[in-house]
PDB file of N, CA and C in Angstrom:
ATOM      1  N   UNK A   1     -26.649  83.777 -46.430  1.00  0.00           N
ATOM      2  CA  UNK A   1     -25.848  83.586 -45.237  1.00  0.00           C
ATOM      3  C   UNK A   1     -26.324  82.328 -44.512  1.00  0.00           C
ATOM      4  N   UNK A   2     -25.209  81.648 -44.358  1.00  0.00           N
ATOM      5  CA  UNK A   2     -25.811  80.207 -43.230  1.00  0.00           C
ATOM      6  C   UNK A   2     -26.197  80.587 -41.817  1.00  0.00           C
ATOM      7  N   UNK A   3     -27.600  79.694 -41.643  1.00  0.00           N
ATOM      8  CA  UNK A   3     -27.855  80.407 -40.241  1.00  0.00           C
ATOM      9  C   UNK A   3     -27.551  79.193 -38.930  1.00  0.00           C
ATOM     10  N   UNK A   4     -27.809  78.101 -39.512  1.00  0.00           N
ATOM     11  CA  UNK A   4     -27.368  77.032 -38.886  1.00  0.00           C
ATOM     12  C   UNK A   4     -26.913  75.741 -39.639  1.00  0.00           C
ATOM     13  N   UNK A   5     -26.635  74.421 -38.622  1.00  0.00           N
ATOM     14  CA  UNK A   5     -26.210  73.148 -39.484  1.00  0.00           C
ATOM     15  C   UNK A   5     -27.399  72.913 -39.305  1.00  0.00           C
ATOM     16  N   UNK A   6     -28.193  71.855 -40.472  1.00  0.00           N
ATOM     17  CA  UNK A   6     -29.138  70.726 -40.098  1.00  0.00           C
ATOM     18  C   UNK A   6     -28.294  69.408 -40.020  1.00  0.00           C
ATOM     19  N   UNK A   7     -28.016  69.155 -40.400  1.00  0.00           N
ATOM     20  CA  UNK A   7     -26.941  68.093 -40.194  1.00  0.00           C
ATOM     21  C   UNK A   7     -25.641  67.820 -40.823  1.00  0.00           C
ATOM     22  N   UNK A   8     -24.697  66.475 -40.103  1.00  0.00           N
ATOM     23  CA  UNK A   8     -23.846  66.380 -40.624  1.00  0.00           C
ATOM     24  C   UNK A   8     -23.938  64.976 -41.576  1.00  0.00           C
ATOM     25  N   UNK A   9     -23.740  64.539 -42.257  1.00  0.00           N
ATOM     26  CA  UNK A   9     -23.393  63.442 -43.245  1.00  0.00           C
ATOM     27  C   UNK A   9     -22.186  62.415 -43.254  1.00  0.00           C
ATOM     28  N   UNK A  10     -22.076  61.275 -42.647  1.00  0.00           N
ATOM     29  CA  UNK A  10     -21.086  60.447 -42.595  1.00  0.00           C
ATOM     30  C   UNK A  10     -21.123  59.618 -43.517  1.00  0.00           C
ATOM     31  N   UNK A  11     -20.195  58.697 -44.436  1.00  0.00           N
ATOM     32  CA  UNK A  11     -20.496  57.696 -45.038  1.00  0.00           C
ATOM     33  C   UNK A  11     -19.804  56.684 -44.421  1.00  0.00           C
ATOM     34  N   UNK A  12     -20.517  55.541 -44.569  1.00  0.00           N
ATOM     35  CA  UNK A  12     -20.235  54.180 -44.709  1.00  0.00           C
ATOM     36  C   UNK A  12     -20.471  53.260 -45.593  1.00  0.00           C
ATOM     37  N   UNK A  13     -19.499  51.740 -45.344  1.00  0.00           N
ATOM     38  CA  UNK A  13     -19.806  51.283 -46.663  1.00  0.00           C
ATOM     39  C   UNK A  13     -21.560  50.300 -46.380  1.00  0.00           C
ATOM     40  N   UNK A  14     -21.726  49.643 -47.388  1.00  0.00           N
ATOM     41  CA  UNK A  14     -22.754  49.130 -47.859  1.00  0.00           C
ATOM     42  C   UNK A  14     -22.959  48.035 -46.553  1.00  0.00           C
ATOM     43  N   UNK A  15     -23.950  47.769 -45.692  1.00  0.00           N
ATOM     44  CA  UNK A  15     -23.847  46.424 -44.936  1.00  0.00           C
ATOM     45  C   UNK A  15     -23.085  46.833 -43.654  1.00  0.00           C
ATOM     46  N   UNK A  16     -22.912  47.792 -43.337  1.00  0.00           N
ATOM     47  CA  UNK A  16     -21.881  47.806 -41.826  1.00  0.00           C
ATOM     48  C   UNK A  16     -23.027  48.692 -40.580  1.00  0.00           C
ATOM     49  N   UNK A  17     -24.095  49.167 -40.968  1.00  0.00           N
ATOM     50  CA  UNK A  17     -24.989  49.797 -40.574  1.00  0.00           C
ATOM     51  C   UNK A  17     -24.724  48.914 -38.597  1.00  0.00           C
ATOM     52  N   UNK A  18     -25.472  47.750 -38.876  1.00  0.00           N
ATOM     53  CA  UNK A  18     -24.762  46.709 -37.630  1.00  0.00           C
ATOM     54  C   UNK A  18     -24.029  46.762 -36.937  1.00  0.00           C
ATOM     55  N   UNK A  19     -22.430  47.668 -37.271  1.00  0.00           N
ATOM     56  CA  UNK A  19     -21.490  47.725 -36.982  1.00  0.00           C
ATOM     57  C   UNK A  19     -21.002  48.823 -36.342  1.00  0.00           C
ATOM     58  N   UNK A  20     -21.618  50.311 -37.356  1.00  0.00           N
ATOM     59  CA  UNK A  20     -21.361  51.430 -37.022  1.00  0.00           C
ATOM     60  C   UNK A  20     -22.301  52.161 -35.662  1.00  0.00           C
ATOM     61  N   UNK A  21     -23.799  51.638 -36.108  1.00  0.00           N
ATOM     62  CA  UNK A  21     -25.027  52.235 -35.310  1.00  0.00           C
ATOM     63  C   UNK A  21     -24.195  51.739 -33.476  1.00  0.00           C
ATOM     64  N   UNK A  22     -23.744  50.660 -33.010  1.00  0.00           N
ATOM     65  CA  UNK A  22     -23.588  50.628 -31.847  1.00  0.00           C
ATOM     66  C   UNK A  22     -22.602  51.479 -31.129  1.00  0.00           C
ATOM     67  N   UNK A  23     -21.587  51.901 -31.727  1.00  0.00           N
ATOM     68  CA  UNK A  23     -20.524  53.224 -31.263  1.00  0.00           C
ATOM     69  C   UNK A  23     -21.014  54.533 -31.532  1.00  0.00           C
ATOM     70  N   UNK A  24     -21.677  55.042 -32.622  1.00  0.00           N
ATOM     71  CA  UNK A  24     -22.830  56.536 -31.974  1.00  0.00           C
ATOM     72  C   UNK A  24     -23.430  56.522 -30.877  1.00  0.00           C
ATOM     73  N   UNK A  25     -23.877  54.645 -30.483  1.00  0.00           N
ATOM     74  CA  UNK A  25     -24.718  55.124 -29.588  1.00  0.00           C
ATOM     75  C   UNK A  25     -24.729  55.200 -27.801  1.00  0.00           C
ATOM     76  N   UNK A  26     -22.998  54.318 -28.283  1.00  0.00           N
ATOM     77  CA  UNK A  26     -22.085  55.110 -27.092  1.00  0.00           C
ATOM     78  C   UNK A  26     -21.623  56.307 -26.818  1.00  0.00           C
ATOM     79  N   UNK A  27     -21.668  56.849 -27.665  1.00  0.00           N
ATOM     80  CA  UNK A  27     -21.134  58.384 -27.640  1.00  0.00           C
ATOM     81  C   UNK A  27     -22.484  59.353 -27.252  1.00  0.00           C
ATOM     82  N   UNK A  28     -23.524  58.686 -26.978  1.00  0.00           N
ATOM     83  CA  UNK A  28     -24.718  59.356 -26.319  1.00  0.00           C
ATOM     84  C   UNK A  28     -25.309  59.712 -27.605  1.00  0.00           C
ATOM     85  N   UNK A  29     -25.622  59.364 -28.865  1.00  0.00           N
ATOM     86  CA  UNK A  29     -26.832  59.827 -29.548  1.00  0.00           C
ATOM     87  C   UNK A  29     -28.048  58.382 -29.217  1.00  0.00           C
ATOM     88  N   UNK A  30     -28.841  58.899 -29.616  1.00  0.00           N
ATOM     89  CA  UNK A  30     -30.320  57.968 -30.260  1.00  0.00           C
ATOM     90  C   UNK A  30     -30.460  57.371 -31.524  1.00  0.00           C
ATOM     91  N   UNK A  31     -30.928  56.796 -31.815  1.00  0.00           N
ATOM     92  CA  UNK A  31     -31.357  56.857 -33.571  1.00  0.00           C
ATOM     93  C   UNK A  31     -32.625  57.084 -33.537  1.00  0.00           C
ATOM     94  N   UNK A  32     -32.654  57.883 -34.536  1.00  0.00           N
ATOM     95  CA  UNK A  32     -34.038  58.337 -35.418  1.00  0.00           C
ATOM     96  C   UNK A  32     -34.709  58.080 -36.138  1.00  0.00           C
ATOM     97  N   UNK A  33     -36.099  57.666 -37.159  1.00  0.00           N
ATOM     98  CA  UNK A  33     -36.108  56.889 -37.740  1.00  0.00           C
ATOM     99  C   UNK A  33     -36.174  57.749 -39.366  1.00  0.00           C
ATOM    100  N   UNK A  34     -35.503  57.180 -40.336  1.00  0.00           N
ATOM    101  CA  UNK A  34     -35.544  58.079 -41.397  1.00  0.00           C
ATOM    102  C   UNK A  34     -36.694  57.971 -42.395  1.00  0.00           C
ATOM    103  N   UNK A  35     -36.697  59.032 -43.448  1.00  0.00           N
ATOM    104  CA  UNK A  35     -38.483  59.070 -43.338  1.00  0.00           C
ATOM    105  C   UNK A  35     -38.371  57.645 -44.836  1.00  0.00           C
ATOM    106  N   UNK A  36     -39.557  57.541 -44.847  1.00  0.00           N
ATOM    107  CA  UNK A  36     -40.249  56.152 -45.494  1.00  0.00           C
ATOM    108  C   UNK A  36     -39.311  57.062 -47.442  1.00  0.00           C
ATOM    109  N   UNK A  37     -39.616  57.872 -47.742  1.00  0.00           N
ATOM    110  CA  UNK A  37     -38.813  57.823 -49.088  1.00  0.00           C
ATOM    111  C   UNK A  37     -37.551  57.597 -49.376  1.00  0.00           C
ATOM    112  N   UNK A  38     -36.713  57.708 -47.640  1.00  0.00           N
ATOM    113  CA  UNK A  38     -35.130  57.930 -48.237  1.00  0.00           C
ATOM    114  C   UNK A  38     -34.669  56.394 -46.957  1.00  0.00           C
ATOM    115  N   UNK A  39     -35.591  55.856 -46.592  1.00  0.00           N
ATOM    116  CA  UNK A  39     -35.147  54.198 -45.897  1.00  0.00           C
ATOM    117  C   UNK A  39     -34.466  53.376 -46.498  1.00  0.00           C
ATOM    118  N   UNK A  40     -34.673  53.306 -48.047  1.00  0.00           N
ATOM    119  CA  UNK A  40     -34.159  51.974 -48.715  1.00  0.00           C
ATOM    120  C   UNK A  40     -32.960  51.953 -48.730  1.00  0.00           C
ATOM    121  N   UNK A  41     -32.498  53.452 -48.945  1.00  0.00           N
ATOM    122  CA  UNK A  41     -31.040  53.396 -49.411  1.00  0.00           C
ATOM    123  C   UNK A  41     -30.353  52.709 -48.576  1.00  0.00           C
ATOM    124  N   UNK A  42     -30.572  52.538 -47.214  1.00  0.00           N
ATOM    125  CA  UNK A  42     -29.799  52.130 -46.315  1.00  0.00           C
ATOM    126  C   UNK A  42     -28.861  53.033 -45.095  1.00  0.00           C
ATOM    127  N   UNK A  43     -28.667  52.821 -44.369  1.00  0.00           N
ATOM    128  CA  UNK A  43     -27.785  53.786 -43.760  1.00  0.00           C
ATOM    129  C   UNK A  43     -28.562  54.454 -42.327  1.00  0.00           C
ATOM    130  N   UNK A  44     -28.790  55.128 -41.704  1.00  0.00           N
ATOM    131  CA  UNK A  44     -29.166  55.684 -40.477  1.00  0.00           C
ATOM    132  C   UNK A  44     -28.910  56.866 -39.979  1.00  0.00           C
ATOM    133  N   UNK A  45     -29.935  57.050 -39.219  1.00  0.00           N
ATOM    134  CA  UNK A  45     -30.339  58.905 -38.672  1.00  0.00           C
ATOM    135  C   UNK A  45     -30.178  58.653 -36.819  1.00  0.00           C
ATOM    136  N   UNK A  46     -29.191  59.509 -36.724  1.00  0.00           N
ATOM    137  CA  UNK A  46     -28.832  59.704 -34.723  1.00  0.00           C
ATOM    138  C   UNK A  46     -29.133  60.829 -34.817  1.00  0.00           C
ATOM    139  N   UNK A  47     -29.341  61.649 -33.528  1.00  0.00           N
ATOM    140  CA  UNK A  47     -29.631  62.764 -32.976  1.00  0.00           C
ATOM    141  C   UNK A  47     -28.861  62.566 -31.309  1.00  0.00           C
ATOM    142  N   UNK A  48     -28.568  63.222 -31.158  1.00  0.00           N
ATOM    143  CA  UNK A  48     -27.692  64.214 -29.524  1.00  0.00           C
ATOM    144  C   UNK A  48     -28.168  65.849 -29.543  1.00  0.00           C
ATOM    145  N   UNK A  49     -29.194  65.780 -29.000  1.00  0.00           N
ATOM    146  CA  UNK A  49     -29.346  67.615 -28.350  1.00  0.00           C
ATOM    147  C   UNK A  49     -29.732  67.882 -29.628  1.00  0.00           C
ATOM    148  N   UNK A  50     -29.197  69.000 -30.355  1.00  0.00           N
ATOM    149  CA  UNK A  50     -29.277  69.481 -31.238  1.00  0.00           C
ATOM    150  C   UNK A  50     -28.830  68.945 -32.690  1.00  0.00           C
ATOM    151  N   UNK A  51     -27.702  67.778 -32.410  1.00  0.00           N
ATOM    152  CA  UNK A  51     -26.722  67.116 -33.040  1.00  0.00           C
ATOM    153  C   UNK A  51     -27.444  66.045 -33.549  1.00  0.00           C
ATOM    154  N   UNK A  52     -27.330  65.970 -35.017  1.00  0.00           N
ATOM    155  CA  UNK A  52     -28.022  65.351 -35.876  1.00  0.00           C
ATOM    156  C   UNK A  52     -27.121  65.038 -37.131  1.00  0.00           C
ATOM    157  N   UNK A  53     -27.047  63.413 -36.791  1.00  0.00           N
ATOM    158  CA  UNK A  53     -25.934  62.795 -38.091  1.00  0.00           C
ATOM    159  C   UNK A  53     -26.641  61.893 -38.631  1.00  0.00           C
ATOM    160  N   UNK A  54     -26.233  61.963 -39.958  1.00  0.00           N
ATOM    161  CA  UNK A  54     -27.120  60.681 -40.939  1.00  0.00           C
ATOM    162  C   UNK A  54     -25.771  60.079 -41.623  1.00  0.00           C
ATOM    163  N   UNK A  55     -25.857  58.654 -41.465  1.00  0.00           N
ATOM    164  CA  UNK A  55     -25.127  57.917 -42.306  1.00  0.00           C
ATOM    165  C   UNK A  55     -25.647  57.596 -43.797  1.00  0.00           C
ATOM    166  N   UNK A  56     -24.900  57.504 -44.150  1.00  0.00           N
ATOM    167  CA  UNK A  56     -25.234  57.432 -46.107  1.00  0.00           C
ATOM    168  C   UNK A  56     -24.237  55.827 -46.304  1.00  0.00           C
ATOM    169  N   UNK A  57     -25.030  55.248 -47.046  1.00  0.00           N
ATOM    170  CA  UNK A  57     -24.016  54.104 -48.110  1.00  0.00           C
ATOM    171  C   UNK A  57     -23.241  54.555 -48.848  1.00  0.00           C
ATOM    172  N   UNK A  58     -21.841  54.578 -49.284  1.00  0.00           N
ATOM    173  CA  UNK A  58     -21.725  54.929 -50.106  1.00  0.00           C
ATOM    174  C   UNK A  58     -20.945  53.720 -50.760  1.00  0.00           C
ATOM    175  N   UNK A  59     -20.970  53.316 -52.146  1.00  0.00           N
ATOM    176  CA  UNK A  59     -20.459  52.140 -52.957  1.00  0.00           C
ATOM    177  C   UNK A  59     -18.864  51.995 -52.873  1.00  0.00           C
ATOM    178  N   UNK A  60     -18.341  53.240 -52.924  1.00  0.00           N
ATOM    179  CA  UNK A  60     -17.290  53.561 -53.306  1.00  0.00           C
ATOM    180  C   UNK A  60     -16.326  54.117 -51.848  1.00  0.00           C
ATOM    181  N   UNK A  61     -17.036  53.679 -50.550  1.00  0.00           N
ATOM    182  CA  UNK A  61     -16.892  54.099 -49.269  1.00  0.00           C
ATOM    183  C   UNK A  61     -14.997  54.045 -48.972  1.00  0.00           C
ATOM    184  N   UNK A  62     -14.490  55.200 -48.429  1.00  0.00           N
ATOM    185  CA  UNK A  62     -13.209  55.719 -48.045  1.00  0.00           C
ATOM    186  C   UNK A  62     -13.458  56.330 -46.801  1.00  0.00           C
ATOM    187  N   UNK A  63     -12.897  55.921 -45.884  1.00  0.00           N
ATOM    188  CA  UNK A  63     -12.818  56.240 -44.622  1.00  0.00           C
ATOM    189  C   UNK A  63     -12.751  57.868 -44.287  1.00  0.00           C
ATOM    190  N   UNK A  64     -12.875  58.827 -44.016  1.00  0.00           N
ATOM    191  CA  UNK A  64     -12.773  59.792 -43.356  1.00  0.00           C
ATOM    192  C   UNK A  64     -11.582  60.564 -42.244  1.00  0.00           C
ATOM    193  N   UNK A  65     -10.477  60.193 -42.527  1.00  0.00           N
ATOM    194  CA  UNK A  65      -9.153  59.680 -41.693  1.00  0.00           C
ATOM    195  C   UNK A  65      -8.992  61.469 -41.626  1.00  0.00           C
ATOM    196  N   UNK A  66      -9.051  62.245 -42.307  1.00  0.00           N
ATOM    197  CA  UNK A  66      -8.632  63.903 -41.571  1.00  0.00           C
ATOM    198  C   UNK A  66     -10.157  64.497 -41.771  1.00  0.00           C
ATOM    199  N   UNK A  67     -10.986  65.025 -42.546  1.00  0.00           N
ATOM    200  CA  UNK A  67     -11.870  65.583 -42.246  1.00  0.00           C
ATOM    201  C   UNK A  67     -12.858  64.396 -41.474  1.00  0.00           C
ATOM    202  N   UNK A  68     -13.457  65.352 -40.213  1.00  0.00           N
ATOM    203  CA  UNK A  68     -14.367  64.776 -39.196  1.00  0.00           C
ATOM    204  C   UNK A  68     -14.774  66.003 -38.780  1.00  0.00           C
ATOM    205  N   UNK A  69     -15.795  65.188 -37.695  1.00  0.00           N
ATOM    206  CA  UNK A  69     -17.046  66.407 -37.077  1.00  0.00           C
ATOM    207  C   UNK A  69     -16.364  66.335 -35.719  1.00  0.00           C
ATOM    208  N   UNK A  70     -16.251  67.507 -34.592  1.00  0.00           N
ATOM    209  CA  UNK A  70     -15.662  67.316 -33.491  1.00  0.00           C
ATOM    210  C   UNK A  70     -16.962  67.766 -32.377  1.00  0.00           C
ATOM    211  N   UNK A  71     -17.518  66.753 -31.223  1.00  0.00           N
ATOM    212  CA  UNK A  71     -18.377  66.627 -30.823  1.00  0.00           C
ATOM    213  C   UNK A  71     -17.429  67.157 -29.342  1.00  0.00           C
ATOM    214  N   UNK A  72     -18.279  68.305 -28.757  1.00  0.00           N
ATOM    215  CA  UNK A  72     -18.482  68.860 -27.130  1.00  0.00           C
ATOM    216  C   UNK A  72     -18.567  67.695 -26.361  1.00  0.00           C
ATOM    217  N   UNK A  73     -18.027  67.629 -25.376  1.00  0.00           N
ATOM    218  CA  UNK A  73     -18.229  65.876 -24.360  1.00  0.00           C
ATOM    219  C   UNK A  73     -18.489  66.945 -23.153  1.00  0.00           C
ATOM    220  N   UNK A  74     -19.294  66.394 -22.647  1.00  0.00           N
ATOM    221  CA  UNK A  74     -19.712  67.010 -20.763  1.00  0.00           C
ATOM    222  C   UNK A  74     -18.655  66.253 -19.912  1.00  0.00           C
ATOM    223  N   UNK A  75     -18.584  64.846 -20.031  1.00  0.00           N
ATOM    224  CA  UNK A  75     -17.756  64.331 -19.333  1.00  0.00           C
ATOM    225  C   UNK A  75     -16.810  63.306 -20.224  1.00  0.00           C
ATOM    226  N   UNK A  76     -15.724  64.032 -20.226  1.00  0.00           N
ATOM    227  CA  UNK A  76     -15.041  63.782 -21.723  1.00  0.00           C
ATOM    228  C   UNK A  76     -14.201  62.065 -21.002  1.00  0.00           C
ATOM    229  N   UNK A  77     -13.538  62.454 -19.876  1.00  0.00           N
ATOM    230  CA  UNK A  77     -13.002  61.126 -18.714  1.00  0.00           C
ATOM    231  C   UNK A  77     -13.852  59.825 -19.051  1.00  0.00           C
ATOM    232  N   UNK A  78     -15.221  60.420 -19.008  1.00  0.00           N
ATOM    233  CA  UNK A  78     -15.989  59.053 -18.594  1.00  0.00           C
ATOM    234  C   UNK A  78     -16.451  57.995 -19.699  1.00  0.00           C
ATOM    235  N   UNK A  79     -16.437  59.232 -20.937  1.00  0.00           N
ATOM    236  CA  UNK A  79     -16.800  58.406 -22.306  1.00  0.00           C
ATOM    237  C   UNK A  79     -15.635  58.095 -22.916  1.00  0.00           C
ATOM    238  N   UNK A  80     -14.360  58.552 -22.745  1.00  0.00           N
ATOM    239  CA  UNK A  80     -13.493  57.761 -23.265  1.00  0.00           C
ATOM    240  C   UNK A  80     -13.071  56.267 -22.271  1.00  0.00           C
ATOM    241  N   UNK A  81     -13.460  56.211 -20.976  1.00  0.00           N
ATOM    242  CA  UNK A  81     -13.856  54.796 -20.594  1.00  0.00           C
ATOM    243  C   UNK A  81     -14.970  54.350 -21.043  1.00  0.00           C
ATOM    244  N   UNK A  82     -15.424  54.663 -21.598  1.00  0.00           N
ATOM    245  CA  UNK A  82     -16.799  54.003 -22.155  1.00  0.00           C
ATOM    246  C   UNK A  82     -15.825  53.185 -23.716  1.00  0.00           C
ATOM    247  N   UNK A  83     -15.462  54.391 -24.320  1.00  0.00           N
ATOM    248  CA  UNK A  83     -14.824  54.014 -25.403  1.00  0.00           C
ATOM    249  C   UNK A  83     -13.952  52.591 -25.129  1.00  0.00           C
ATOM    250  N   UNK A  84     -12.660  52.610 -24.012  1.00  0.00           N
ATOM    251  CA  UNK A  84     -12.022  52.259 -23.836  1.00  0.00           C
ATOM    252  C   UNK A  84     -12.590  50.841 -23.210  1.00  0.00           C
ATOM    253  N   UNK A  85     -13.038  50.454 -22.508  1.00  0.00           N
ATOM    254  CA  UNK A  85     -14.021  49.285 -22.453  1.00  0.00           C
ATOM    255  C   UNK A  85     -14.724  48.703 -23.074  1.00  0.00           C
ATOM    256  N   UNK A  86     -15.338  49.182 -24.290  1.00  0.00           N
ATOM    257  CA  UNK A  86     -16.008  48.774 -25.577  1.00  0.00           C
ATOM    258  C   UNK A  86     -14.776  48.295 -26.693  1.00  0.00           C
ATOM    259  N   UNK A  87     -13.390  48.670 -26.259  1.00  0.00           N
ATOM    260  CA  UNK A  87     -12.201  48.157 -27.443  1.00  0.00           C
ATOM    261  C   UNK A  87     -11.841  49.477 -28.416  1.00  0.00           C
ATOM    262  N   UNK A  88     -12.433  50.216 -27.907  1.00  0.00           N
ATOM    263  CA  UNK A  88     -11.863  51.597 -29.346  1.00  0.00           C
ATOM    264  C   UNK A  88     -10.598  52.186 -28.543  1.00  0.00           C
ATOM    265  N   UNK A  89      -9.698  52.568 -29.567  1.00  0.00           N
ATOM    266  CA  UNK A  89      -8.662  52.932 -29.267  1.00  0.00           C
ATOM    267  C   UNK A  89      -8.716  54.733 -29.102  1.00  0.00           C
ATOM    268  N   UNK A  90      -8.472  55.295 -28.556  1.00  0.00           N
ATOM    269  CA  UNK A  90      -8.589  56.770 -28.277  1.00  0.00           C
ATOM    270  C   UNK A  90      -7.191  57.528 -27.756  1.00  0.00           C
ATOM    271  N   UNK A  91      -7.030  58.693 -28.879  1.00  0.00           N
ATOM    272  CA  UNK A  91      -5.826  59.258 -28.763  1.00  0.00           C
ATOM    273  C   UNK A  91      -5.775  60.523 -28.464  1.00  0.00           C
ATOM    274  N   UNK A  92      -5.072  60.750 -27.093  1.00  0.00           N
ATOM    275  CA  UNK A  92      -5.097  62.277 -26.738  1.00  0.00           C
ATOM    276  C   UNK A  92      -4.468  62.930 -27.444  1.00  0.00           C
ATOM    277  N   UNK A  93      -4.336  64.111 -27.569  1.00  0.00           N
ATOM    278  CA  UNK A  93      -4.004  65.711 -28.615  1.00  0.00           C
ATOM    279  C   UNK A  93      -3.543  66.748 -27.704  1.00  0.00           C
ATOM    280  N   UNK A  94      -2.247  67.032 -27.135  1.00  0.00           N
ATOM    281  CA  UNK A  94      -1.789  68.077 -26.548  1.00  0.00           C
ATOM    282  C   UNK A  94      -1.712  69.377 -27.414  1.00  0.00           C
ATOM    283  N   UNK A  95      -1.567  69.334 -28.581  1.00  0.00           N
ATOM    284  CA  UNK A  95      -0.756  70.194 -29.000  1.00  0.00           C
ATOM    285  C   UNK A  95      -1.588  71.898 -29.387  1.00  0.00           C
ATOM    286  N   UNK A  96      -2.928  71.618 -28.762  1.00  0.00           N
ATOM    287  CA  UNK A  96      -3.992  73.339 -28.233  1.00  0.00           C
ATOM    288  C   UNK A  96      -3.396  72.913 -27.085  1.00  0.00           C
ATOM    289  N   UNK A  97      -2.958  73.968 -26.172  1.00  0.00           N
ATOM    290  CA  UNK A  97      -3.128  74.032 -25.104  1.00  0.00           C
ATOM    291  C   UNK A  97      -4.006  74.283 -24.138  1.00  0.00           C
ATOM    292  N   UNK A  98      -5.057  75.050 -24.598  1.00  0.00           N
ATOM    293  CA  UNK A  98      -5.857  75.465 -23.746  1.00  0.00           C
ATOM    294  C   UNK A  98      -7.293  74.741 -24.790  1.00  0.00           C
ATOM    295  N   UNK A  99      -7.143  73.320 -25.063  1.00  0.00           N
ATOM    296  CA  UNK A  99      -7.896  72.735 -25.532  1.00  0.00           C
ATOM    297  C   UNK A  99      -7.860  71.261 -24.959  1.00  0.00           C
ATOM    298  N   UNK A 100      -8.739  70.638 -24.236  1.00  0.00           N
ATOM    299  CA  UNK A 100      -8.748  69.256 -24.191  1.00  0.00           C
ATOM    300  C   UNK A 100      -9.392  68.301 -25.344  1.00  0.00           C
ATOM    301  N   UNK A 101      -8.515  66.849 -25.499  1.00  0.00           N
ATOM    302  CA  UNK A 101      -9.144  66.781 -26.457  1.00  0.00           C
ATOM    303  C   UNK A 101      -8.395  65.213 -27.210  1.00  0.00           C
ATOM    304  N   UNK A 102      -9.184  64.712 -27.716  1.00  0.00           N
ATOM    305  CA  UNK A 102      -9.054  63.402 -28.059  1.00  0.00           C
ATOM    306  C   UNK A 102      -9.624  63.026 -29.652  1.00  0.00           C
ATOM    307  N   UNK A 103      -8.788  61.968 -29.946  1.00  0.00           N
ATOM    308  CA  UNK A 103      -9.789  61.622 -31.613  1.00  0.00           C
ATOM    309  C   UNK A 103      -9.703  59.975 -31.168  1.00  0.00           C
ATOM    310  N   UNK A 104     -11.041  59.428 -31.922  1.00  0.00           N
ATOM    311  CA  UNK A 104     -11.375  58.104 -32.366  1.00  0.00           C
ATOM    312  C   UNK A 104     -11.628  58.171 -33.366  1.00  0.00           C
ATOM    313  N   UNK A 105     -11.548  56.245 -33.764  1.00  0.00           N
ATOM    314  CA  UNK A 105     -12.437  55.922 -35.104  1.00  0.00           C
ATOM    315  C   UNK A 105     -13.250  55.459 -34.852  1.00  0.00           C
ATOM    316  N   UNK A 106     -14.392  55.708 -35.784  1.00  0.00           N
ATOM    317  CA  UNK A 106     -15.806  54.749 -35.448  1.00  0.00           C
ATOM    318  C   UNK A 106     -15.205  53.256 -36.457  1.00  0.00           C
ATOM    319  N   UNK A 107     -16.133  52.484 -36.033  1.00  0.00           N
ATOM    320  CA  UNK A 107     -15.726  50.802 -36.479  1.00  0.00           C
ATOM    321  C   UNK A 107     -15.179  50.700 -38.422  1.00  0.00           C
ATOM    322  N   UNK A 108     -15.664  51.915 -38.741  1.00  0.00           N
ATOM    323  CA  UNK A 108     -15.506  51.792 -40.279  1.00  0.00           C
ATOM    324  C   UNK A 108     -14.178  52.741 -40.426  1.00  0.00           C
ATOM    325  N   UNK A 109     -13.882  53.206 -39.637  1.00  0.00           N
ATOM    326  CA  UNK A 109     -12.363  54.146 -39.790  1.00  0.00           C
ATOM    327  C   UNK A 109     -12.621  55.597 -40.252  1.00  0.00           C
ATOM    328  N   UNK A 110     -13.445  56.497 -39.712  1.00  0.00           N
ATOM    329  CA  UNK A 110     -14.051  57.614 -39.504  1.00  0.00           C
ATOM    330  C   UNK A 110     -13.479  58.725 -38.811  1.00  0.00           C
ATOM    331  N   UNK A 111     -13.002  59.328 -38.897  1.00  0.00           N
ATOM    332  CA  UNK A 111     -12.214  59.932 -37.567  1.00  0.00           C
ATOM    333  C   UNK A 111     -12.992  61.091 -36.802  1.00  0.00           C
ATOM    334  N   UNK A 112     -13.205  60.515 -35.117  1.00  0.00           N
ATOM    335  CA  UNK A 112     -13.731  61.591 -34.289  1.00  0.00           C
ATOM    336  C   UNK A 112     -12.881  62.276 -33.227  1.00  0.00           C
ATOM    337  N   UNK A 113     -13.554  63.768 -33.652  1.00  0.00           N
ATOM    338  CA  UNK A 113     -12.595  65.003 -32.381  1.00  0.00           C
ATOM    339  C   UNK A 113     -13.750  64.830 -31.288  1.00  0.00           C
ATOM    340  N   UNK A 114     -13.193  64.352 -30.042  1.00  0.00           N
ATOM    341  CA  UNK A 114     -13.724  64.862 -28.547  1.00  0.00           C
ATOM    342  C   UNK A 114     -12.967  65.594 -28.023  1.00  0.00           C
ATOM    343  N   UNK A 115     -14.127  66.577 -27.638  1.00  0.00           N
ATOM    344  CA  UNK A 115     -13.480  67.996 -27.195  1.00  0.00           C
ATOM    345  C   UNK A 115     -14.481  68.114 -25.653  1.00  0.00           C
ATOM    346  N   UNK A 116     -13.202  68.116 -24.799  1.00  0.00           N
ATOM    347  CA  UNK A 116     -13.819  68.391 -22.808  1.00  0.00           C
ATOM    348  C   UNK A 116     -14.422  69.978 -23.438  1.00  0.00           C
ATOM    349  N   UNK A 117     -15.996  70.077 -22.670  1.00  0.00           N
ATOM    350  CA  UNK A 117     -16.714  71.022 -22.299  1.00  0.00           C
ATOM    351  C   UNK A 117     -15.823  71.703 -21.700  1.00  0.00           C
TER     352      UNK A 117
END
């Protein structure tokens, strides 16, 4: 039986590390540092609270356009101006009603659910 996530797994392509690491870290994670056997590959470790994502290289990298991870926002208003001032485009989602709630892409075309606390 699963008792919890340890993490989630994003890919990107080869070389965008530069690109991707600065929009996680608008969205309020950290980076972490990954351990000395699995560094070379490339790619990067964030953490938020409990929330723990590792990017992977992948050669053969395809965007993520319907499956995504949907991240809790405390102040969902304020980071999509965050978003929205940084140039990311962010699209509201009526169609839960009794759900607030928005998707982005991260810079590599990833797709993220923000969901109001």
């Amino acid at each position: 039986m699963v008792e919890s996530l340890d993490h989630l797994q994003l890919a990107i392509p080869k070389g965008a590390e530069d690109r991707v690491r600065p929009f996680y870290i608008l969205l309020g994670f950290t980076e972490v540092p990954k351990p000395d056997a699995l560094a070379g590959r490339g790619g990067f470790w964030v953490r938020s609270g409990a929330v723990d994502l590792h990017f992977g290289v992948d050669p053969q990298f395809v965007p993520a356009t319907k499956a995504h991870p949907a991240f809790i926002i405390g102040d969902i208003d304020a980071l999509v101006q965050r978003l929205a001032d940084a140039g990311h485009r962010v699209a509201w989602d009526t169609k839960l009603a009794d759900v607030r709630r928005c998707f982005v892409n991260d810079p590599v075309g990833n797709r993220i659910e923000l969901i109001a606390a």
